[in-house]
PDB file of N, CA and C in Angstrom:
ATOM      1  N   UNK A   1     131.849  59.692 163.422  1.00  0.00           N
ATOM      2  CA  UNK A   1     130.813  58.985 164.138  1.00  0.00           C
ATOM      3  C   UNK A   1     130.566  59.600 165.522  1.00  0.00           C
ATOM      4  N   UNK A   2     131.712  60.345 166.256  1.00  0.00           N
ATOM      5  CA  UNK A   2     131.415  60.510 167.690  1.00  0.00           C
ATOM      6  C   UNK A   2     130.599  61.899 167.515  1.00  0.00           C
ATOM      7  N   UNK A   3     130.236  62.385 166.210  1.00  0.00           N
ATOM      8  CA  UNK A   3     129.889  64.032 165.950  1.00  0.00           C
ATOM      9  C   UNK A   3     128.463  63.590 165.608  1.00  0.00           C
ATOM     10  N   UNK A   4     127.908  62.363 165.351  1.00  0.00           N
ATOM     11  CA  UNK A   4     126.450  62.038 164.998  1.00  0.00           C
ATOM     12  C   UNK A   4     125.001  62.157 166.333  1.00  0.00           C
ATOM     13  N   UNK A   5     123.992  62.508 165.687  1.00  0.00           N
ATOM     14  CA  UNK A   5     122.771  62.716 166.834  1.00  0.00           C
ATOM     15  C   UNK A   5     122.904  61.020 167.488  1.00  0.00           C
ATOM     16  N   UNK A   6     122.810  60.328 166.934  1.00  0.00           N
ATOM     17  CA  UNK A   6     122.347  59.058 167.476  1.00  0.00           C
ATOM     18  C   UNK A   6     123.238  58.368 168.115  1.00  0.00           C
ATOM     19  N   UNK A   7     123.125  57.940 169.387  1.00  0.00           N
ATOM     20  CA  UNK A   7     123.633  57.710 170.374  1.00  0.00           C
ATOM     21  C   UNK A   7     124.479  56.265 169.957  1.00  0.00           C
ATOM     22  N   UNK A   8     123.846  55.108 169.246  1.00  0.00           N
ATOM     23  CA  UNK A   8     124.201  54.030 168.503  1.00  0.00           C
ATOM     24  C   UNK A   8     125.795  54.345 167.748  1.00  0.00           C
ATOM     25  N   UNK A   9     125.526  55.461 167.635  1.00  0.00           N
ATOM     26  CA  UNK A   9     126.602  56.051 166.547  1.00  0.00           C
ATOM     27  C   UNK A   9     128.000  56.675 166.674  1.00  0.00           C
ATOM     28  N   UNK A  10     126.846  57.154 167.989  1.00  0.00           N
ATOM     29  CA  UNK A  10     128.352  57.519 168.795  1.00  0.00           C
ATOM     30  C   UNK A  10     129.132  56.585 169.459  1.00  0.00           C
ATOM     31  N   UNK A  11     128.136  55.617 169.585  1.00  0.00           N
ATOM     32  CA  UNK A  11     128.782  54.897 171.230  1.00  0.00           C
ATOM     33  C   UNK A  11     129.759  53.625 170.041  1.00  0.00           C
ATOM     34  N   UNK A  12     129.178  53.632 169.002  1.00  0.00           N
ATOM     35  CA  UNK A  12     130.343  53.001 167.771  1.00  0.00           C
ATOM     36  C   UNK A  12     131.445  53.602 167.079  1.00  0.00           C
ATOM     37  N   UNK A  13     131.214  54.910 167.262  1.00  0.00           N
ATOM     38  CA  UNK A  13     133.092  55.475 166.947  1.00  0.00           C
ATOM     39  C   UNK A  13     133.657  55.986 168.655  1.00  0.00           C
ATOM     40  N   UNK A  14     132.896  55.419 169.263  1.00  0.00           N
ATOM     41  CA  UNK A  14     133.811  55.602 170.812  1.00  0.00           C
ATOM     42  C   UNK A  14     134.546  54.156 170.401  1.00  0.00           C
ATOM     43  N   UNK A  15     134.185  53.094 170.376  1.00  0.00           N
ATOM     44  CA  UNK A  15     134.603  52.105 170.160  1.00  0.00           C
ATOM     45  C   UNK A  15     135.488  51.464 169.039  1.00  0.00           C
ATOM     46  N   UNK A  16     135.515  52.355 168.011  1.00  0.00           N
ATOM     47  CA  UNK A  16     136.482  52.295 167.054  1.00  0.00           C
ATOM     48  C   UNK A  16     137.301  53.219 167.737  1.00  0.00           C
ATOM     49  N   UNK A  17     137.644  54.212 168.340  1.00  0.00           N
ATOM     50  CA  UNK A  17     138.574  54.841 169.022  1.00  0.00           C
ATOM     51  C   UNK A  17     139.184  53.662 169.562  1.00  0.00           C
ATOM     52  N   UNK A  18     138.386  53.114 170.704  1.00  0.00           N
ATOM     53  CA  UNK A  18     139.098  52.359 171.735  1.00  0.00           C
ATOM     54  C   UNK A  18     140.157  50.893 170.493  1.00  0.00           C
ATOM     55  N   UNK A  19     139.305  50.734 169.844  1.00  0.00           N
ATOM     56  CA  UNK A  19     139.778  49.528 169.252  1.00  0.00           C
ATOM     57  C   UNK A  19     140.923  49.977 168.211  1.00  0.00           C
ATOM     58  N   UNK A  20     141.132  51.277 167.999  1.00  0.00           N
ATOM     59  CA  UNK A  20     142.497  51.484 167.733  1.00  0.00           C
ATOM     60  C   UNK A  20     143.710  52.126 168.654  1.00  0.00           C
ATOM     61  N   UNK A  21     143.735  51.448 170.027  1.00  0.00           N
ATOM     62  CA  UNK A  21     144.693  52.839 170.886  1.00  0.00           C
ATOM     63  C   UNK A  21     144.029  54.000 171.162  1.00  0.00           C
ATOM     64  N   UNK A  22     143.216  54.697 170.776  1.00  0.00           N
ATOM     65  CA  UNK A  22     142.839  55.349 171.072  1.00  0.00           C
ATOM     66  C   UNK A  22     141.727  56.431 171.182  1.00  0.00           C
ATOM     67  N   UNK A  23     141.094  55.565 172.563  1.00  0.00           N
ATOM     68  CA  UNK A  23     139.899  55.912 173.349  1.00  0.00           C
ATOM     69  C   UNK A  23     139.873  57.003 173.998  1.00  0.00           C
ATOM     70  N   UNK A  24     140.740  57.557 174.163  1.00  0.00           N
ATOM     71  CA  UNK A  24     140.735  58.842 174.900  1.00  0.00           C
ATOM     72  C   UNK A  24     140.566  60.074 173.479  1.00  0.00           C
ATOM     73  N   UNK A  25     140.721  59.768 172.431  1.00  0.00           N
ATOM     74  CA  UNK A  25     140.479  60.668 171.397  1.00  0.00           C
ATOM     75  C   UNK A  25     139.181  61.016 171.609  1.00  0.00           C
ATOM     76  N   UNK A  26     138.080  60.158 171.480  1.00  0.00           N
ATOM     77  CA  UNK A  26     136.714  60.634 171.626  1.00  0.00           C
ATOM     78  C   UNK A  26     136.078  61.712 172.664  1.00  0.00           C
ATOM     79  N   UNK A  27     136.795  61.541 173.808  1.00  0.00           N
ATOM     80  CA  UNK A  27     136.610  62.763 174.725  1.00  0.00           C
ATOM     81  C   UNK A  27     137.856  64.042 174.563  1.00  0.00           C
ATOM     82  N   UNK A  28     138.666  63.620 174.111  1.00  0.00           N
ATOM     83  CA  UNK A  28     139.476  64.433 173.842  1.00  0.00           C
ATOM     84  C   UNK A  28     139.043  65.600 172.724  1.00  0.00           C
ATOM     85  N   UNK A  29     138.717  65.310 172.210  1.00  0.00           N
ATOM     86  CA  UNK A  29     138.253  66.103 170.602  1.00  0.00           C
ATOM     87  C   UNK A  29     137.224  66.504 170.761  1.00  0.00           C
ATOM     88  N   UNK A  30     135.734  66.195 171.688  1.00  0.00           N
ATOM     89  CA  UNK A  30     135.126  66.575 171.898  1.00  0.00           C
ATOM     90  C   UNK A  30     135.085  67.670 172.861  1.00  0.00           C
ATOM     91  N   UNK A  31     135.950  67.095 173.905  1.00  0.00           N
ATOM     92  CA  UNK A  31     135.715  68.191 175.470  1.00  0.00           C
ATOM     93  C   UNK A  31     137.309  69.540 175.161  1.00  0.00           C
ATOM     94  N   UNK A  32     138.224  69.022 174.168  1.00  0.00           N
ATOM     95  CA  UNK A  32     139.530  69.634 174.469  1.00  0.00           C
ATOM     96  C   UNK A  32     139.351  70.816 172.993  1.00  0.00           C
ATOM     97  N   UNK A  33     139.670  69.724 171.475  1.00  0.00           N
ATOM     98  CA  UNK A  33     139.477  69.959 170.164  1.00  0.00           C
ATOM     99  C   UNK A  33     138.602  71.394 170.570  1.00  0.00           C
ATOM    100  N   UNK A  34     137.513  70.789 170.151  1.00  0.00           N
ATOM    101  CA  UNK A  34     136.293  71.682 169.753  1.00  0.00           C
ATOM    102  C   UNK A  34     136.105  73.093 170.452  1.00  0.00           C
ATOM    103  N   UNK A  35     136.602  73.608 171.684  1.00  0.00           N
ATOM    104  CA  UNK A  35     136.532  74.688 172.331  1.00  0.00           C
ATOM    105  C   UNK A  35     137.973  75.288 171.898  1.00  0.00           C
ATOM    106  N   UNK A  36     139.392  74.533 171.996  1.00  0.00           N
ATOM    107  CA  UNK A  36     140.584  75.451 171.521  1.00  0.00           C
ATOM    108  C   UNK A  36     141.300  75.124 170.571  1.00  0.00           C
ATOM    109  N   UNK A  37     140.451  75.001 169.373  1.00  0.00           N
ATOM    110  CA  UNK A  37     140.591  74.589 168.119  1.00  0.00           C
ATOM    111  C   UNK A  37     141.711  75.649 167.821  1.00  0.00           C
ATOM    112  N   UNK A  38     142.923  75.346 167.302  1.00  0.00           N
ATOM    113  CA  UNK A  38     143.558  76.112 166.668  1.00  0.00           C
ATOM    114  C   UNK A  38     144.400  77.175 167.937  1.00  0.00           C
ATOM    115  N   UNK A  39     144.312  76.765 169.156  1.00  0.00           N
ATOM    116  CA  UNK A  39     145.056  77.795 169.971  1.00  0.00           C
ATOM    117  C   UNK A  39     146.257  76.586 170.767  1.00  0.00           C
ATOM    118  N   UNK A  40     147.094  77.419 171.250  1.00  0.00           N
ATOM    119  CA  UNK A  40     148.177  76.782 172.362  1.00  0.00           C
ATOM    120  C   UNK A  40     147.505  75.314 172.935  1.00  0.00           C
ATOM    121  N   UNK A  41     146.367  75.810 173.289  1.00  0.00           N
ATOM    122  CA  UNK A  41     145.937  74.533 174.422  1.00  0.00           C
ATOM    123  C   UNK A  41     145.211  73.629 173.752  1.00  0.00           C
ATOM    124  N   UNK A  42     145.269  73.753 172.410  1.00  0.00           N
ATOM    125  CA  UNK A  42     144.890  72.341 171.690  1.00  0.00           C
ATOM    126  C   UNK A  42     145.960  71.614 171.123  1.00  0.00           C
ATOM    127  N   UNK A  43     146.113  70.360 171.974  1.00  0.00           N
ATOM    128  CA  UNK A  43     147.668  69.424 171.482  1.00  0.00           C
ATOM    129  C   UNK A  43     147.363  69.151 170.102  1.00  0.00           C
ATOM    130  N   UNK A  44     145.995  68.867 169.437  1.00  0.00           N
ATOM    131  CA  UNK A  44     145.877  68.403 168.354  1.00  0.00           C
ATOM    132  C   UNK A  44     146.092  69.410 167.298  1.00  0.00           C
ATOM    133  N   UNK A  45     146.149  70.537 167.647  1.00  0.00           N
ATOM    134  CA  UNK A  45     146.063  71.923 166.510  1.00  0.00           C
ATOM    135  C   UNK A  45     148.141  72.032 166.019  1.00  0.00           C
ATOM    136  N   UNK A  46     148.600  71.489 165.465  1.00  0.00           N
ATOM    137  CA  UNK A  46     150.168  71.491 165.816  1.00  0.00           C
ATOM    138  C   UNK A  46     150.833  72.864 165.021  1.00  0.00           C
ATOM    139  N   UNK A  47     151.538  73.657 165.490  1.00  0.00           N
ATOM    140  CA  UNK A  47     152.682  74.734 165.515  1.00  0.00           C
ATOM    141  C   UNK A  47     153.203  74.599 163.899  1.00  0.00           C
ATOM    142  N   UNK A  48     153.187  75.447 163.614  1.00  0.00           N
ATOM    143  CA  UNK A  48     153.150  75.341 161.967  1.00  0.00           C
ATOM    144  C   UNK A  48     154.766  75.386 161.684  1.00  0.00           C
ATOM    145  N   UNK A  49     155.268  74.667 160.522  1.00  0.00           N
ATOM    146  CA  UNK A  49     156.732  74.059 160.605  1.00  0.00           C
ATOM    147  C   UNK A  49     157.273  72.880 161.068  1.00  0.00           C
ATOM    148  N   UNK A  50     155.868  72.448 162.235  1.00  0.00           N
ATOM    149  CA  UNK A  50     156.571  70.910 163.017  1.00  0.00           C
ATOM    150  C   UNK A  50     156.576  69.677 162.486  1.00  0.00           C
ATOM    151  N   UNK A  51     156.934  68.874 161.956  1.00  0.00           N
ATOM    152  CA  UNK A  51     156.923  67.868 161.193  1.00  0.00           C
ATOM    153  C   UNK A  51     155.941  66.942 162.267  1.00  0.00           C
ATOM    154  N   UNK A  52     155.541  65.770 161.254  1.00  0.00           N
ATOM    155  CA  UNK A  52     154.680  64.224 162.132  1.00  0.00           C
ATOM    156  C   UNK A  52     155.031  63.891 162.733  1.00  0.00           C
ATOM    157  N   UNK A  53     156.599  63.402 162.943  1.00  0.00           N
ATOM    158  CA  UNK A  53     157.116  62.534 163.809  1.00  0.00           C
ATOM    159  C   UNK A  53     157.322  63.421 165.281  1.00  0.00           C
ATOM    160  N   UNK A  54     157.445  64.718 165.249  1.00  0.00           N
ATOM    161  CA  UNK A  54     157.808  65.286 166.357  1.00  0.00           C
ATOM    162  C   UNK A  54     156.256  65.514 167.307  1.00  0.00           C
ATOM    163  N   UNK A  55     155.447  66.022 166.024  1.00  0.00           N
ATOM    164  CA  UNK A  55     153.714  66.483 166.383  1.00  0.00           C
ATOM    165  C   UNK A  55     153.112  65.107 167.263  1.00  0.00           C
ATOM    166  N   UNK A  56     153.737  64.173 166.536  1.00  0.00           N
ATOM    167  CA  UNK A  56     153.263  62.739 167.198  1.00  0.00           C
ATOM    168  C   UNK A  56     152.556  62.410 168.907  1.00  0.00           C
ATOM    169  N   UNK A  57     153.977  62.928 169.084  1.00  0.00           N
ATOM    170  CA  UNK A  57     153.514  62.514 170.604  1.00  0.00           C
ATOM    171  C   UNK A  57     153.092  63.648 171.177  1.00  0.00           C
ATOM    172  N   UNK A  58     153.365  64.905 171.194  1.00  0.00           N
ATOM    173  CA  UNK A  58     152.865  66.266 171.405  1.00  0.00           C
ATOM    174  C   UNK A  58     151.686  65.642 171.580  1.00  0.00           C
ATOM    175  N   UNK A  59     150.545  65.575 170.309  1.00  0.00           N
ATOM    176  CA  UNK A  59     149.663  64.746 170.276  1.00  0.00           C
ATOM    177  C   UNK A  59     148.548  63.894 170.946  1.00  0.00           C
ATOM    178  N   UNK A  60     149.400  62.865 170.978  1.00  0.00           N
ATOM    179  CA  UNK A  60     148.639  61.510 171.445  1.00  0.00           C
ATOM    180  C   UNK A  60     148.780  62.258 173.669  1.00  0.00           C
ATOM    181  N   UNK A  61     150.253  62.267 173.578  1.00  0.00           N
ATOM    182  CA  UNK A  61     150.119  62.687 174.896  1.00  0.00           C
ATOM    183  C   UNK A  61     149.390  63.522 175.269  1.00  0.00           C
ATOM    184  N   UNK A  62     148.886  65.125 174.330  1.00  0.00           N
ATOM    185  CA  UNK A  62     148.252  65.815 174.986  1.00  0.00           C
ATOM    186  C   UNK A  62     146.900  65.461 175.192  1.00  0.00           C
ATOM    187  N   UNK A  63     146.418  65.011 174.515  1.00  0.00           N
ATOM    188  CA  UNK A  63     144.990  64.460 174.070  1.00  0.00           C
ATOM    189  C   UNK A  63     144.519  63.231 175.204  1.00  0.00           C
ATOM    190  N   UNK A  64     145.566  62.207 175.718  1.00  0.00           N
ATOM    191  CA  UNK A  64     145.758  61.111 176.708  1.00  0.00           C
ATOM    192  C   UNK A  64     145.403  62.320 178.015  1.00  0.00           C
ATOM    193  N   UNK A  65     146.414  63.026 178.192  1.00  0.00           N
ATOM    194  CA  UNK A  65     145.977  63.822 179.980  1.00  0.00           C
ATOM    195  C   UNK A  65     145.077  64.485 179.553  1.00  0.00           C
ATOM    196  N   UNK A  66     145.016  65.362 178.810  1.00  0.00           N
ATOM    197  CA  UNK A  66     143.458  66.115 178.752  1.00  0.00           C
ATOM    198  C   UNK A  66     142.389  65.787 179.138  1.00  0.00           C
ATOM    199  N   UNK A  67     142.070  64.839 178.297  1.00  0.00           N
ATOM    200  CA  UNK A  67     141.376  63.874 178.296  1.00  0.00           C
ATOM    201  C   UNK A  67     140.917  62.949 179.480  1.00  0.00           C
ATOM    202  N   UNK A  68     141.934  62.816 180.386  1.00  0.00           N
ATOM    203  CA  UNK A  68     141.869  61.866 181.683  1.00  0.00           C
ATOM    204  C   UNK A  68     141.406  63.231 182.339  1.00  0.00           C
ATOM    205  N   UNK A  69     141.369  64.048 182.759  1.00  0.00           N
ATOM    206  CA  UNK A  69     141.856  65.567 183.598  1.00  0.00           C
ATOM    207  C   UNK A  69     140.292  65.676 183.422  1.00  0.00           C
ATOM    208  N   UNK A  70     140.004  66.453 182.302  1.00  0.00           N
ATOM    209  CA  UNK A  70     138.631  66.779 181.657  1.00  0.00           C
ATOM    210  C   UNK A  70     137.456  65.840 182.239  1.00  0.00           C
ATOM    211  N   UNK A  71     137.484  64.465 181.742  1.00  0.00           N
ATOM    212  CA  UNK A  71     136.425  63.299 182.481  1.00  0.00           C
ATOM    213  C   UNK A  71     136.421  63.037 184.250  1.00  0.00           C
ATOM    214  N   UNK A  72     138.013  63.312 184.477  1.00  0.00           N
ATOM    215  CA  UNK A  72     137.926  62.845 186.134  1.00  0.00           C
ATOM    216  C   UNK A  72     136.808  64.300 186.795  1.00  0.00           C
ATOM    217  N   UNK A  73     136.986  65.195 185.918  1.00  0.00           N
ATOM    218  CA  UNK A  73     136.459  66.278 186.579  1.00  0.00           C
ATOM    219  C   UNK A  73     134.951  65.999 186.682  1.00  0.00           C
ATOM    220  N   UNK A  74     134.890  66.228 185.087  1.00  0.00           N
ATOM    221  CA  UNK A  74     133.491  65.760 184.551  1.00  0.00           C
ATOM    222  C   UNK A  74     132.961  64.795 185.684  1.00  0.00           C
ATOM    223  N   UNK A  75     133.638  63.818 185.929  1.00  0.00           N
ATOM    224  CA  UNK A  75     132.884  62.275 186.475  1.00  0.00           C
ATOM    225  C   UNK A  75     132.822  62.855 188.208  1.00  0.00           C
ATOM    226  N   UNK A  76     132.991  63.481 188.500  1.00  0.00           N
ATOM    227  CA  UNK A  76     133.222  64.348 189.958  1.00  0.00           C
ATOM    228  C   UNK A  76     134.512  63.352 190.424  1.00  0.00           C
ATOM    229  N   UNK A  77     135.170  63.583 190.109  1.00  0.00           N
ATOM    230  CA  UNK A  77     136.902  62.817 190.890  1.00  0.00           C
ATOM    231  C   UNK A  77     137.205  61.600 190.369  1.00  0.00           C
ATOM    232  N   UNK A  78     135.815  60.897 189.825  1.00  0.00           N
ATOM    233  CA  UNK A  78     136.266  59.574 189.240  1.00  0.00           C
ATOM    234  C   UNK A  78     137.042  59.230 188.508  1.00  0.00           C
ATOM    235  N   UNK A  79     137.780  58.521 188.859  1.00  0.00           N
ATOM    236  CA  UNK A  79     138.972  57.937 187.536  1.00  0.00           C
ATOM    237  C   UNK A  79     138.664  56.620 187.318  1.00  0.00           C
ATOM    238  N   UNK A  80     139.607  56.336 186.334  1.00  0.00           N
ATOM    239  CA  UNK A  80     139.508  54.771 185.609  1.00  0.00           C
ATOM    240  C   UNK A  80     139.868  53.760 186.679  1.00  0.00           C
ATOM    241  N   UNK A  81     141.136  54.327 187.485  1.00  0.00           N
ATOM    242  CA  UNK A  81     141.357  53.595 188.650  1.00  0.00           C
ATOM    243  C   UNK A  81     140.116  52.806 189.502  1.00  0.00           C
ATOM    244  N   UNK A  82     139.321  54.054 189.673  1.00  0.00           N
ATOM    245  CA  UNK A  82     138.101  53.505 190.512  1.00  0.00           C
ATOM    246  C   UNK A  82     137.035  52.925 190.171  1.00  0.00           C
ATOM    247  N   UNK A  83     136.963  52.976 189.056  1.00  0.00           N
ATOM    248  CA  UNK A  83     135.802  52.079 188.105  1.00  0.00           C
ATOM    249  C   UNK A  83     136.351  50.745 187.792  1.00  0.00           C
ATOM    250  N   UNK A  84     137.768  50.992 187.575  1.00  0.00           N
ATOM    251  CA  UNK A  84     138.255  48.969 187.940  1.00  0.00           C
ATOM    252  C   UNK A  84     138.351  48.338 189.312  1.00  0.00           C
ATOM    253  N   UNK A  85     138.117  49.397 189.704  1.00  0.00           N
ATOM    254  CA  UNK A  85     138.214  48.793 191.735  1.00  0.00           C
ATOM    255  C   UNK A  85     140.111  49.016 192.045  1.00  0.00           C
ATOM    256  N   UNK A  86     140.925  49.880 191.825  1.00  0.00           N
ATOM    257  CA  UNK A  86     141.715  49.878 192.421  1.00  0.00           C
ATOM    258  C   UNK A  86     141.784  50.897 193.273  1.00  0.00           C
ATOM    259  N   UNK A  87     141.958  51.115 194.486  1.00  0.00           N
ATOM    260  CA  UNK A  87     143.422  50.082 195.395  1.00  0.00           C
ATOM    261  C   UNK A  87     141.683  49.224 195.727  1.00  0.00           C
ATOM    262  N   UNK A  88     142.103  47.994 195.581  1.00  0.00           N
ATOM    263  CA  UNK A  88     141.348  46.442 195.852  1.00  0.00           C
ATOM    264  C   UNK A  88     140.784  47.571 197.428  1.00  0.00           C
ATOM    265  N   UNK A  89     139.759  46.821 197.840  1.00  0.00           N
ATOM    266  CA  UNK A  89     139.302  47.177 199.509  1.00  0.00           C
ATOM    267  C   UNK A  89     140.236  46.948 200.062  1.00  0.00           C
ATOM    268  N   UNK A  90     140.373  45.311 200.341  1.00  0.00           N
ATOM    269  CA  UNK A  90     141.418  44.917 201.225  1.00  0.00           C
ATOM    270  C   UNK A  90     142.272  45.595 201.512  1.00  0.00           C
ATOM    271  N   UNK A  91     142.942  46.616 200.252  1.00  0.00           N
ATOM    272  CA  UNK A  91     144.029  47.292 200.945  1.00  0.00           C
ATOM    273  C   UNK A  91     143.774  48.317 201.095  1.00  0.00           C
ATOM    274  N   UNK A  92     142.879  49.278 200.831  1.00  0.00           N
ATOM    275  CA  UNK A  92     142.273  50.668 201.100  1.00  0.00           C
ATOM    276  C   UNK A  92     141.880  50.514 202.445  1.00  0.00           C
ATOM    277  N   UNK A  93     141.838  49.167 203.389  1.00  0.00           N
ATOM    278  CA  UNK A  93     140.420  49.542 204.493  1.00  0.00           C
ATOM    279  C   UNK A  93     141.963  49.372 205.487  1.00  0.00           C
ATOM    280  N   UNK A  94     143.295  49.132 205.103  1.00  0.00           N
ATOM    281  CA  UNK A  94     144.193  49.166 206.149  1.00  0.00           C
ATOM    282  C   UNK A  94     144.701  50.354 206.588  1.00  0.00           C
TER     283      UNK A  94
END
């Protein structure tokens, strides 16, 4: 769904991402996957011999920072932090 023209379509397997753990797959696979498909710097491409349980978190973790790294850039510095409002004003303005 996140690979479809229509925006409806996408913005509904962003959301099946999110609604399974994992929301950061959708930018991940798009901005990380798709350019180093199959090299070192794709966590999702796994080292041939490595079993699931080990590939696991390799994985999910690489795909989680990538993913955060890739968008904060993308978003010019923005993080998730700052789109929920943290640090609150109150304590940023001390």
């Amino acid at each position: 769904m996140i690979h479809h023209p229509s925006r409806a379509a996408r913005r509904f397997g962003h959301g099946l991402c999110a609604s399974l753990g994992m929301g950061h797959h959708a930018s991940a696979h798009l901005l990380i996957h798709h350019p180093y498909v199959a090299t070192a710097r794709d966590p999702n491409s796994p080292v041939l011999g490595v079993g699931f349980w080990a590939y696991l978190p390799r994985a999910w973790w690489g795909s989680f920072h990538g993913a955060l790294a890739r968008e904060t850039v993308r978003r010019g510095g923005v993080t998730w932090a700052h789109i929920c409002g943290w640090p609150p004003s109150s304590i940023s303005k001390r």
